[in-house]
N, C-alpha and C. Protein backbone atom coordinates (compact mmCIF):
# COMPACT_ATOMS: atom_id res chain seq x y z
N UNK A 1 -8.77 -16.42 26.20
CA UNK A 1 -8.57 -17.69 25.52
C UNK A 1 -7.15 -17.73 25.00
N UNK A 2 -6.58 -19.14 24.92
CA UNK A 2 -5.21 -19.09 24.65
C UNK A 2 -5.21 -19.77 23.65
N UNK A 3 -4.23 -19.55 22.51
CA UNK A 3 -4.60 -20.58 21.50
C UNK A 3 -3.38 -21.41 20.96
N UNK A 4 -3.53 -22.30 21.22
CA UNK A 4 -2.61 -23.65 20.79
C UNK A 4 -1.14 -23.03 19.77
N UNK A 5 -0.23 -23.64 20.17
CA UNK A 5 0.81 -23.40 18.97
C UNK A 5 0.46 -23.99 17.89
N UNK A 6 -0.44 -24.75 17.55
CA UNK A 6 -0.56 -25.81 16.31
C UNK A 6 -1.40 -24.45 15.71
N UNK A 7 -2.47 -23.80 16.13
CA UNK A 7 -3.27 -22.38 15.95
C UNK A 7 -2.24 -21.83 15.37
N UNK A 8 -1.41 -21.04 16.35
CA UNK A 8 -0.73 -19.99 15.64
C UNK A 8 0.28 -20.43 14.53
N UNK A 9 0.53 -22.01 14.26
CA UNK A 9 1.68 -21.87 13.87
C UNK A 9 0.77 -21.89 12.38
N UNK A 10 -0.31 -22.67 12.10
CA UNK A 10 -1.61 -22.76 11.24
C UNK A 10 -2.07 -21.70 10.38
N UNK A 11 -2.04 -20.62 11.79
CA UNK A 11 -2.21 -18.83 11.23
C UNK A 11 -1.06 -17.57 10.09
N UNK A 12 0.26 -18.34 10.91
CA UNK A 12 1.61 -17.51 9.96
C UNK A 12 1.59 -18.38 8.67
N UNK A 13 1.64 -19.81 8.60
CA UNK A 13 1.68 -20.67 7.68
C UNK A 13 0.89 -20.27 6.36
N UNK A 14 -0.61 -20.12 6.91
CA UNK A 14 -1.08 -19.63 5.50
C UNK A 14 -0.77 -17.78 5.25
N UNK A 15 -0.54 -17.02 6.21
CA UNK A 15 -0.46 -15.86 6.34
C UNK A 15 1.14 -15.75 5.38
N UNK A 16 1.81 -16.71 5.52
CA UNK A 16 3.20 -16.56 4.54
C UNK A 16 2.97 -17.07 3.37
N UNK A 17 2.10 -18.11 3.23
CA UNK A 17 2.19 -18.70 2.18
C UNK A 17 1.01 -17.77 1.14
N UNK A 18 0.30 -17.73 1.33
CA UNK A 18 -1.19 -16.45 0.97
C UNK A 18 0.18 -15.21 0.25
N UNK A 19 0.51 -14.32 1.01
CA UNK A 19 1.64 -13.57 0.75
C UNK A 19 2.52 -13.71 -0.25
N UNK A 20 3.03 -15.02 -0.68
CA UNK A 20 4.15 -15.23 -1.30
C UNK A 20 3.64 -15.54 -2.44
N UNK A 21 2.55 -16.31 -2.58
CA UNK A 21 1.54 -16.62 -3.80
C UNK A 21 2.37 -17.45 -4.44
N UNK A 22 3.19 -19.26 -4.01
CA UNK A 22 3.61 -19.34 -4.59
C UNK A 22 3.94 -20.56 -3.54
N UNK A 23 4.31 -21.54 -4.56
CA UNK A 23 4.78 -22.71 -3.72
C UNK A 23 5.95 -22.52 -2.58
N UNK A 24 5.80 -23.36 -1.07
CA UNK A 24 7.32 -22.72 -0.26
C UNK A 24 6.90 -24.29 0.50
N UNK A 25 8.32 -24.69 0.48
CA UNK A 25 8.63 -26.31 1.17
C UNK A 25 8.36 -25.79 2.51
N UNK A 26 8.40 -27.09 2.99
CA UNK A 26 8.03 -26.75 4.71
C UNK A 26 9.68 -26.51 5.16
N UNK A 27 10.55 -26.78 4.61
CA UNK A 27 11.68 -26.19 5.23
C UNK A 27 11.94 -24.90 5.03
N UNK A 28 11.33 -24.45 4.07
CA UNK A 28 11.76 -23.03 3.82
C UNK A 28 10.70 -21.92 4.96
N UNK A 29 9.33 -22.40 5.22
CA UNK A 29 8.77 -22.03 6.32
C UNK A 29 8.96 -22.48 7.71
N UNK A 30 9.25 -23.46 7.79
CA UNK A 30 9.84 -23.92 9.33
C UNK A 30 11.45 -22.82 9.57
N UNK A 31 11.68 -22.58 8.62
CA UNK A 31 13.06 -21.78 8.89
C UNK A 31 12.80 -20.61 8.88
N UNK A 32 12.15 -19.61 7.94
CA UNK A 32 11.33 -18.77 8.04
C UNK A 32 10.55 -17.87 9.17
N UNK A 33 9.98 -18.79 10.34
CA UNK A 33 8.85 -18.97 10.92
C UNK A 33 9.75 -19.26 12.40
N UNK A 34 10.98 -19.83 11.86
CA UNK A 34 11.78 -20.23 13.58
C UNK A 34 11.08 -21.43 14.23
N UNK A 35 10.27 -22.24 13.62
CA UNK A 35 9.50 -23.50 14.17
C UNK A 35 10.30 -24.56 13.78
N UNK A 36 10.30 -25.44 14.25
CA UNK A 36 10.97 -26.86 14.58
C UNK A 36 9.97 -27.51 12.83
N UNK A 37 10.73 -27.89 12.26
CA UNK A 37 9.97 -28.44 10.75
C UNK A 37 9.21 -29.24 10.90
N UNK A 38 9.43 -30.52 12.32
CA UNK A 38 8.12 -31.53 12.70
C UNK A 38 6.83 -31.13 12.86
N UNK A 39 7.12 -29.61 13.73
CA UNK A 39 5.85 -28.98 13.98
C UNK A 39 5.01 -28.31 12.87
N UNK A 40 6.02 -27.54 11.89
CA UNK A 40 5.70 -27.41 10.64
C UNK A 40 4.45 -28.56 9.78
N UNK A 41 5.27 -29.31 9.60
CA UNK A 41 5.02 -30.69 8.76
C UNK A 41 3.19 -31.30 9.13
N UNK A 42 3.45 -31.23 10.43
CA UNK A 42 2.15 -31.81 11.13
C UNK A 42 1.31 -30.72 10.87
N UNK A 43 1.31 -29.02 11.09
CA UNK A 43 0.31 -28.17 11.12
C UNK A 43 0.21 -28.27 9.46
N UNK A 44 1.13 -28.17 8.45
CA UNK A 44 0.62 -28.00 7.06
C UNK A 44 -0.25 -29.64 6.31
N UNK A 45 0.57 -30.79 7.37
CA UNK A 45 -0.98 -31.78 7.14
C UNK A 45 -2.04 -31.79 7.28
N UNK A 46 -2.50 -31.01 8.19
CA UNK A 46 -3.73 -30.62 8.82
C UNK A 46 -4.24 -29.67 7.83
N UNK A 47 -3.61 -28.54 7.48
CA UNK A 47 -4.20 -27.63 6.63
C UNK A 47 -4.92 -28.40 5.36
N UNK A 48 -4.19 -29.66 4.73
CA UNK A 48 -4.25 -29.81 3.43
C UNK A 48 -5.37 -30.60 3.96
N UNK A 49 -5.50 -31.53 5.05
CA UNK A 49 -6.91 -32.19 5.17
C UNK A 49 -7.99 -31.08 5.65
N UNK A 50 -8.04 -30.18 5.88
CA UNK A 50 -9.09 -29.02 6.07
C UNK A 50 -9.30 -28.28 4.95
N UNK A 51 -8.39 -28.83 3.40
CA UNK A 51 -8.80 -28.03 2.31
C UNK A 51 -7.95 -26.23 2.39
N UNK A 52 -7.43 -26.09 3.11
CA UNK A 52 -6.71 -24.60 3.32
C UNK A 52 -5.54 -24.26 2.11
N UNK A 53 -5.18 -25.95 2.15
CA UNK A 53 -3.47 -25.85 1.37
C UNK A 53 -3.99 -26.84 0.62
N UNK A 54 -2.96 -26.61 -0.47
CA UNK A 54 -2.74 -27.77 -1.52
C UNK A 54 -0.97 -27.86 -1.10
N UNK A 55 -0.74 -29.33 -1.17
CA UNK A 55 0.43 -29.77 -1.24
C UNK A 55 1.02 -30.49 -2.49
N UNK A 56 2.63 -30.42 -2.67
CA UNK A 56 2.87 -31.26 -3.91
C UNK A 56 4.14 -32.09 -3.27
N UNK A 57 3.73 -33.37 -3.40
CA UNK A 57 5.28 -33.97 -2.63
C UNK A 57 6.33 -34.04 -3.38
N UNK A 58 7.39 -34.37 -3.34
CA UNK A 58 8.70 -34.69 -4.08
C UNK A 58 10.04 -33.29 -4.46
N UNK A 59 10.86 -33.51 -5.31
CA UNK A 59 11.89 -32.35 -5.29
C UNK A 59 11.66 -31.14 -5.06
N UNK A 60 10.14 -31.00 -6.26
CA UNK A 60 9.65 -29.90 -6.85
C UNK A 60 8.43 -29.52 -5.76
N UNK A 61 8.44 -30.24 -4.59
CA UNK A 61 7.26 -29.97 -3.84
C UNK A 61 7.15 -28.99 -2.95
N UNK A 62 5.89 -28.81 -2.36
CA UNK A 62 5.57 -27.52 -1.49
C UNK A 62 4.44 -26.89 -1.11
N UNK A 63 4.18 -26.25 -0.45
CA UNK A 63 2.55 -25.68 -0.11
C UNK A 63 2.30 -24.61 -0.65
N UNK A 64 0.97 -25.05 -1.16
CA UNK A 64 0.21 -23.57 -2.15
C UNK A 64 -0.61 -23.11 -1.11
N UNK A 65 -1.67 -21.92 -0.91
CA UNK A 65 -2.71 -21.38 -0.69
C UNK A 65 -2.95 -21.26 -2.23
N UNK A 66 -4.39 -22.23 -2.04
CA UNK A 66 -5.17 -21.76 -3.47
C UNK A 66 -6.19 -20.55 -3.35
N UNK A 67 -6.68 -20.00 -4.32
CA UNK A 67 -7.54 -18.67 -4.57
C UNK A 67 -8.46 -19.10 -3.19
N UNK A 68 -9.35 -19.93 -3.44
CA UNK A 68 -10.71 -20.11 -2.35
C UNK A 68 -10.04 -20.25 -1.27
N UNK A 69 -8.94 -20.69 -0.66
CA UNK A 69 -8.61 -20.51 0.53
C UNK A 69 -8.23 -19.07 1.27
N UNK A 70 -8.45 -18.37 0.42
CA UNK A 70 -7.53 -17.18 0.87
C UNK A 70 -8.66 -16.07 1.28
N UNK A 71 -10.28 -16.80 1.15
CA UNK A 71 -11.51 -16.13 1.81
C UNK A 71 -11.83 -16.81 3.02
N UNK A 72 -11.17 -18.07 3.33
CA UNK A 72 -11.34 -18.38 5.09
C UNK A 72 -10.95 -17.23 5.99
N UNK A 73 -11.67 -17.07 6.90
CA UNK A 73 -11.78 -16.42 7.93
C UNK A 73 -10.47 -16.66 9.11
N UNK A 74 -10.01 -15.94 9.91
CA UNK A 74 -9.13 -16.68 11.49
C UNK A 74 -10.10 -17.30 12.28
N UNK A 75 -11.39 -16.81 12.30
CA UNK A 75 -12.31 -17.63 13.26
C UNK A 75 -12.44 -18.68 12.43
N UNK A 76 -12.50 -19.38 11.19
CA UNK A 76 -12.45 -20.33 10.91
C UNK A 76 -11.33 -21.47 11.32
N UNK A 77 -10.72 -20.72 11.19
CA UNK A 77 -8.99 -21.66 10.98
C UNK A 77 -9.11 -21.66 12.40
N UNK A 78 -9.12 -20.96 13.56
CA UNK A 78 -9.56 -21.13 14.91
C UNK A 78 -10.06 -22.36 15.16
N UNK A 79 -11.25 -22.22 14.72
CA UNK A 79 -12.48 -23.31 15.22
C UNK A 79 -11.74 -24.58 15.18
N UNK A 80 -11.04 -24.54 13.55
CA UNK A 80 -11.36 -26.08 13.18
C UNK A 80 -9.66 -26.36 13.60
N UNK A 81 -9.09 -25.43 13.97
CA UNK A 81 -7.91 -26.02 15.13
C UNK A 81 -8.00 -26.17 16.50
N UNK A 82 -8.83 -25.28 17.08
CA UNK A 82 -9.32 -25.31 18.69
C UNK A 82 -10.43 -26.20 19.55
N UNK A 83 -11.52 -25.91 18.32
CA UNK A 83 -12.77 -26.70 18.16
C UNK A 83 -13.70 -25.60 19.15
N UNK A 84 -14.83 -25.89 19.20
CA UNK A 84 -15.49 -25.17 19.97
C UNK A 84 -16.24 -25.26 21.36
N UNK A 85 -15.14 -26.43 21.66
CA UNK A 85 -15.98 -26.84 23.55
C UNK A 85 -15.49 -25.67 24.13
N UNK A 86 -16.41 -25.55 25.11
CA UNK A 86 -16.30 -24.31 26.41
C UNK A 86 -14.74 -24.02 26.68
N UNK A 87 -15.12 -23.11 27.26
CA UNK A 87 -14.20 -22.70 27.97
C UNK A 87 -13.97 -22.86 29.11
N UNK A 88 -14.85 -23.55 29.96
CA UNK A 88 -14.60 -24.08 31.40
C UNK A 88 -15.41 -25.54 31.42
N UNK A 89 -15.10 -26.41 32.12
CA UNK A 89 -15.71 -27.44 31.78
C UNK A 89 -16.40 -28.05 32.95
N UNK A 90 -17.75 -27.82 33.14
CA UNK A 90 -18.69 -27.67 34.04
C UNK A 90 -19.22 -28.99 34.48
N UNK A 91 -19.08 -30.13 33.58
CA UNK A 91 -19.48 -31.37 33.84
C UNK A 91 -18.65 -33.01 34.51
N UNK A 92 -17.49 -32.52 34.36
CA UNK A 92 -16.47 -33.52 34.58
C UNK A 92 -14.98 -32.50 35.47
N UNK A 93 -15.25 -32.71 36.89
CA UNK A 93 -16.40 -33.28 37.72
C UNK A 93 -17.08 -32.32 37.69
N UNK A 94 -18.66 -33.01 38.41
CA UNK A 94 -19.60 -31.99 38.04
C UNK A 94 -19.87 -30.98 38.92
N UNK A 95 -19.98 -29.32 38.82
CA UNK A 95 -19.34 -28.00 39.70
C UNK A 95 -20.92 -28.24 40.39
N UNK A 96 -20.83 -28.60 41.40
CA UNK A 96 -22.26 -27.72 42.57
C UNK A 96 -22.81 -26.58 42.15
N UNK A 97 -22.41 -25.57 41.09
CA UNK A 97 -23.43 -24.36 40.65
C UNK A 97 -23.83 -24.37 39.35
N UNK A 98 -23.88 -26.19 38.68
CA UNK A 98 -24.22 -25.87 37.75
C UNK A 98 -25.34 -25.08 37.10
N UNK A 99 -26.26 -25.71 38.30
CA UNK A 99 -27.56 -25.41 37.28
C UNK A 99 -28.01 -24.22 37.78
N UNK A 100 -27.02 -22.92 38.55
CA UNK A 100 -27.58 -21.48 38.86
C UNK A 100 -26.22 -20.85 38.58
N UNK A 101 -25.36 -21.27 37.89
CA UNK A 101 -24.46 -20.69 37.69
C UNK A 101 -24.15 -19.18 36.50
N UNK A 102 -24.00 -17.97 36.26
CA UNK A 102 -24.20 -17.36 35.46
C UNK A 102 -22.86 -16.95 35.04
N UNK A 103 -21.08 -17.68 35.58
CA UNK A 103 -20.37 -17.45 34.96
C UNK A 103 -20.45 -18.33 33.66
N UNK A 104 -20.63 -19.28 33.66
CA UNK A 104 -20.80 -20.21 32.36
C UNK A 104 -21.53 -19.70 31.10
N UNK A 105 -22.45 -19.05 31.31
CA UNK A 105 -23.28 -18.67 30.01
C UNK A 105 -22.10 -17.14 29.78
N UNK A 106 -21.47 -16.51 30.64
CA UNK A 106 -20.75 -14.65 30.54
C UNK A 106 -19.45 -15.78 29.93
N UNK A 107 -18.95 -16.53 30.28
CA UNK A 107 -17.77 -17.31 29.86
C UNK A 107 -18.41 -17.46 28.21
N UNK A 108 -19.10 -18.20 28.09
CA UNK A 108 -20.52 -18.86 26.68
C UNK A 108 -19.99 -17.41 25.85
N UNK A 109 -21.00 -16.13 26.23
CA UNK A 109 -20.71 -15.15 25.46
C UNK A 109 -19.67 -14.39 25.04
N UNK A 110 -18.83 -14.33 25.64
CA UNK A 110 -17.66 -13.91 25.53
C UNK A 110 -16.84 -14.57 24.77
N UNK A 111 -16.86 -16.22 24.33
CA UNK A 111 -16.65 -16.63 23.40
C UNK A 111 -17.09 -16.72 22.08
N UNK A 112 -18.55 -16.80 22.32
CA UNK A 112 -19.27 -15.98 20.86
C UNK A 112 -18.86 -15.13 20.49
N UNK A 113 -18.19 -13.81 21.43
CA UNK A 113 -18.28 -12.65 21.03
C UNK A 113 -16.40 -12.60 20.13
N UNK A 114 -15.52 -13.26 20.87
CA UNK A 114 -14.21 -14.07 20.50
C UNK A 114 -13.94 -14.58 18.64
N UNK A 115 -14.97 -15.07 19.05
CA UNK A 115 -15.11 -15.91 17.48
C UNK A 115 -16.19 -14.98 16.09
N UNK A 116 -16.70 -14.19 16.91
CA UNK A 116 -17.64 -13.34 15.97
C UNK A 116 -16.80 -12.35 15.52
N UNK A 117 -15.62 -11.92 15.92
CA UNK A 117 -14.57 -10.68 15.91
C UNK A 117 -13.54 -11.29 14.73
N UNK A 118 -13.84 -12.62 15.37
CA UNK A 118 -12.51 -13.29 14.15
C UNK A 118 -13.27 -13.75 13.13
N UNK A 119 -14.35 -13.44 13.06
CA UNK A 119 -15.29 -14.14 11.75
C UNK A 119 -15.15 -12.96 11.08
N UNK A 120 -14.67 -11.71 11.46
CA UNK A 120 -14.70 -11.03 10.68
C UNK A 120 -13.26 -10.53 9.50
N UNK A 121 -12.26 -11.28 9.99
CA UNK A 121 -11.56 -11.00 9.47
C UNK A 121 -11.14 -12.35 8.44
N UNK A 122 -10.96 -12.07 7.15
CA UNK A 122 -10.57 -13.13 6.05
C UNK A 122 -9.14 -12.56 5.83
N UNK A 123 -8.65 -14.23 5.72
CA UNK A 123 -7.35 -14.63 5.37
C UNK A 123 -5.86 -13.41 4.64
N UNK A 124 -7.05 -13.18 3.56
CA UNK A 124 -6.67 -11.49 2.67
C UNK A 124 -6.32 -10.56 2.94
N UNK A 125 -6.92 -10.09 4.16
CA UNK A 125 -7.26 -9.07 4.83
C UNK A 125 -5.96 -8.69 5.80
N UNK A 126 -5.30 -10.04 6.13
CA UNK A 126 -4.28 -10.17 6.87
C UNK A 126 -2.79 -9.28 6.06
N UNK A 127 -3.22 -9.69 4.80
CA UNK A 127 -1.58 -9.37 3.71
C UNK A 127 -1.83 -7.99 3.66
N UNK A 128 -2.66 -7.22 3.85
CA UNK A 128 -2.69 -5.97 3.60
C UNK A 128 -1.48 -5.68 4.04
N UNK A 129 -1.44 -3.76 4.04
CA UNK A 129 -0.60 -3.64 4.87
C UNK A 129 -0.65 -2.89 6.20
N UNK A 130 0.09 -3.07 6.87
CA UNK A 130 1.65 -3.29 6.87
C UNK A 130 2.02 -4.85 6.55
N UNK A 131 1.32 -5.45 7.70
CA UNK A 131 2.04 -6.69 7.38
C UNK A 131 2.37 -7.66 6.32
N UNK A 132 1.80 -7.38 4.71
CA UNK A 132 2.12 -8.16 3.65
C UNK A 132 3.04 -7.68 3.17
N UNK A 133 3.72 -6.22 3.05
CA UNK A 133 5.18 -6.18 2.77
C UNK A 133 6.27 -6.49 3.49
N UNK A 134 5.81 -6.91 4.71
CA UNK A 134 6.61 -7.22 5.77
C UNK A 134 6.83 -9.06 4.97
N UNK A 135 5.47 -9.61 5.10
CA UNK A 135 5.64 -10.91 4.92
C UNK A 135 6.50 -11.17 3.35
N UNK A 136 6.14 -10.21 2.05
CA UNK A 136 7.06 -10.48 1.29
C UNK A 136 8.65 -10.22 0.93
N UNK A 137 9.18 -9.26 2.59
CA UNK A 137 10.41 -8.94 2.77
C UNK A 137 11.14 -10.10 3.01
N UNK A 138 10.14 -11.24 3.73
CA UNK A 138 10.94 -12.32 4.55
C UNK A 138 11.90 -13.63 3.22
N UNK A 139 12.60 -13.88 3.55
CA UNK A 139 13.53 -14.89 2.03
C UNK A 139 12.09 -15.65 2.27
């Protein structure tokens, strides 16, 4: 499975911001992060309508990770950036093996098994270390 840049960019975003414990403008993470700030801008809107981030607009503004966000899961933040249709798409047009086909259900599990791996890991878990002294080395 491949996962969207809006995914990964979704994943460092709170993974820096979680880390820093502390308000950071989207320019200071779009620069940070080496992402284009549009792309920025759009993935940290999304966060704040999924409840992940709190935002504050104006001089003084910027993105928080609040406490309860920082027990979401990556298979969460996954899902609700990827969504969870298949992985092959069996109906449009419709494949001649549908209805004896047994890659579809090994495709099926293997994504369960994808998302059950990332259910296991929370947001927190990420700052450990190594990588949270890494993330609080970064300006």
């Amino acid at each position: 499975m491949h996962l969207s840049r809006a995914t990964d960019i979704a994943l460092r975003v709170l993974m820096l911001a979680a880390a820093k414990n502390r308000q950071l403008t989207i320019d200071h993470l779009a620069t940070t992060m080496n992402v284009p700030h549009n792309h920025v801008a759009k993935v940290v809107q999304r966060l704040q309508r999924e409840g992940l981030v709190t935002t504050t607009r104006g001089r003084n503004g910027g993105v928080w990770v609040p406490a309860e966000a920082r027990k979401v899961t990556v298979g969460q933040v996954v899902r609700r950036f990827e969504g969870e249709s298949e992985v092959v798409e069996c109906e449009a047009p419709p494949c001649p093996l549908q209805r004896s086909c047994r890659l579809r259900a090994a495709l099926a599990r293997a994504q369960e098994a994808f998302f059950a791996s990332l259910d296991g890991v929370p947001l927190e878990d990420l700052l450990a270390r190594p990588t949270g002294p890494i993330l609080l080395s970064l300006p």
